[in-house]
Protein backbone atom coordinates (compact mmCIF):
# COMPACT_ATOMS: atom_id res chain seq x y z
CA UNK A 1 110.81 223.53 140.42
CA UNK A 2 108.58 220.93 139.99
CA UNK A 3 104.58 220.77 141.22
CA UNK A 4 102.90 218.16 141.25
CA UNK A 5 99.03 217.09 141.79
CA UNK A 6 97.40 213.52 142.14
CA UNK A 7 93.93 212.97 141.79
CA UNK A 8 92.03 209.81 140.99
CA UNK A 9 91.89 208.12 144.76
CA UNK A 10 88.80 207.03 146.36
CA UNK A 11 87.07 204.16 148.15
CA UNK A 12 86.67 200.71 145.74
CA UNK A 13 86.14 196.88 146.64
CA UNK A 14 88.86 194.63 146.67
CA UNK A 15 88.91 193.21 142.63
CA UNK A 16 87.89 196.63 141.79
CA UNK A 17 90.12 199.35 139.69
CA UNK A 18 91.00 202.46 139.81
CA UNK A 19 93.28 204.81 137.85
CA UNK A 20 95.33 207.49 139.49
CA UNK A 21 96.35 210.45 137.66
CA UNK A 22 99.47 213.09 138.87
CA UNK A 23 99.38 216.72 136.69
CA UNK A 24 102.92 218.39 136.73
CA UNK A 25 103.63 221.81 135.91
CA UNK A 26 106.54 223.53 135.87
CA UNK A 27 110.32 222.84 134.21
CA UNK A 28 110.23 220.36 131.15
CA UNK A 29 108.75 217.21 132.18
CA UNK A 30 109.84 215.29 129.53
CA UNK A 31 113.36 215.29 131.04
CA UNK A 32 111.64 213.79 134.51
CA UNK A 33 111.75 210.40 135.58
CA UNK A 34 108.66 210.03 137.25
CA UNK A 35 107.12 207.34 139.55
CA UNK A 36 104.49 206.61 141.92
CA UNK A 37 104.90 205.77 145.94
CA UNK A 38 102.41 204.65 148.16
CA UNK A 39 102.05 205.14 152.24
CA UNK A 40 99.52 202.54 154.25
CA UNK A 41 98.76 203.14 157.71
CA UNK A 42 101.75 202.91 160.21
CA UNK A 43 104.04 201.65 157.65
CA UNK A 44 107.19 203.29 155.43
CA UNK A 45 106.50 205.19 151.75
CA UNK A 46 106.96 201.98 149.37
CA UNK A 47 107.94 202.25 145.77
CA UNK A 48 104.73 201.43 143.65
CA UNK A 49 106.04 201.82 139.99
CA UNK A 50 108.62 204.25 137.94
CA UNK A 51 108.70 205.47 134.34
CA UNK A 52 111.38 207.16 131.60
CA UNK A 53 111.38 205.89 128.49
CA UNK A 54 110.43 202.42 129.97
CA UNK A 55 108.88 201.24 132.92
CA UNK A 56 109.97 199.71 136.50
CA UNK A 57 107.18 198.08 139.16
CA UNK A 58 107.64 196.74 142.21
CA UNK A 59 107.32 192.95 142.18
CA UNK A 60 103.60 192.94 144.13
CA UNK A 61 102.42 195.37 141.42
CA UNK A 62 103.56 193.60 137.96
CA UNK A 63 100.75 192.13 136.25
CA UNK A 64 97.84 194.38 138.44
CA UNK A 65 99.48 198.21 137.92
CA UNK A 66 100.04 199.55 134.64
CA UNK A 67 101.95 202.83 134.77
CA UNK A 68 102.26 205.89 132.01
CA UNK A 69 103.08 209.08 130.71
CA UNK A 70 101.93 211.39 128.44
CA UNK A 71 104.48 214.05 127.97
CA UNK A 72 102.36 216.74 126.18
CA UNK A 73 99.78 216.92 128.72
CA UNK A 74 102.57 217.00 131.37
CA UNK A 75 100.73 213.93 133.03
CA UNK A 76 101.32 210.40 134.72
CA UNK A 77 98.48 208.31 135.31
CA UNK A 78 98.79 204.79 137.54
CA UNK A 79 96.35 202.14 136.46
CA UNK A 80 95.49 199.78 139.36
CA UNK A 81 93.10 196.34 138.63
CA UNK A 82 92.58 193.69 140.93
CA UNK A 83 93.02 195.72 143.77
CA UNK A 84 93.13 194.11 147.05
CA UNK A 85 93.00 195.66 150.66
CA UNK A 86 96.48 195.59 151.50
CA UNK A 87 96.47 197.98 148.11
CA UNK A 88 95.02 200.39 150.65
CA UNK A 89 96.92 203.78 151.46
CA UNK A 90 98.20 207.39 150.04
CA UNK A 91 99.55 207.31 147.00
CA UNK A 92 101.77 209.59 145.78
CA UNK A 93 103.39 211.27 142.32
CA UNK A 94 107.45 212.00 142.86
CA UNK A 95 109.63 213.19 140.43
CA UNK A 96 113.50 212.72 139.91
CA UNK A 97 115.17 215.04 137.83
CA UNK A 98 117.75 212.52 136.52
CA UNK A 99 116.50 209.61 134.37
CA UNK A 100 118.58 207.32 135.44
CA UNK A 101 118.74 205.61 138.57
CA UNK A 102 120.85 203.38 140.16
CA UNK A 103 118.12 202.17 142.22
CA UNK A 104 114.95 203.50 140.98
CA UNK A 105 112.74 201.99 144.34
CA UNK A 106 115.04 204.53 146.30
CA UNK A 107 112.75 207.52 147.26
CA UNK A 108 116.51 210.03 148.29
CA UNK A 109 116.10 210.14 144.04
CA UNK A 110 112.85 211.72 144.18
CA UNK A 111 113.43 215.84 144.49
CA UNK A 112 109.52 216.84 144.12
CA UNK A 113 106.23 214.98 145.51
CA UNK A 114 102.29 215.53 145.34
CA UNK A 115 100.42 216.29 148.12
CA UNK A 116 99.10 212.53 148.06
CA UNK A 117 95.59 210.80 147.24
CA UNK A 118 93.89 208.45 149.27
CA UNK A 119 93.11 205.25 147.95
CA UNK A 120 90.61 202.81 150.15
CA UNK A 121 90.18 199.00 149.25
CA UNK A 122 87.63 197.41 151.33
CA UNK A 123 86.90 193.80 151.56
């Protein structure tokens, strides 16, 4: 069992940043993949970014989201620049026990989630 905890979200101007972070605790997190999902307003959970050993981004992120790990401090953090207002929604920390993935966008590989944080871009 897995738990997992974002925090970081808030309310920022579109060019602004903002830096998500997801504390796990729990089984060995090391052995995780873990990745980041985000839900706007009336729309479908999208895939926002993934990371093992190296890291996977969906292509309206590259370049803008910047996604790590630390391993000791059980931790994945989601940097966000140039944030625009269709950036706007919850965001949310999922892990998936294996570290490979066939199709690592594919939230079915995703066993645990946060709770979500809310992340506001206004224009």
């Amino acid at each position: 069992q897995v738990q997992l905890v974002e925090s970081g979200g808030g309310l920022v101007q579109a060019g602004g940043s903002l830096r998500l972070s997801c504390a796990a605790s729990g089984r060995t997190f090391s052995s995780y993949a873990m990745g980041w999902f985000r839900q706007a307003p009336g729309k479908e959970r999208e895939f926002v970014a993934r990371i093992t050993a190296s890291t996977y981004y969906a292509d309206s992120m590259k370049g803008r989201f910047t996604i790590s790990r630390d391993n000791a401090k059980q931790t994945v953090d989601l940097r966000m620049n140039s944030l625009k207002p269709e950036d706007t929604g919850v965001y949310y920390c999922a892990a998936d026990p294996s570290l490979y993935a066939s199709n690592p966008k594919d939230l079915k590989n995703y066993d645990y989630w946060g709770q979500g944080t809310q992340v506001t871009v206004s224009s």
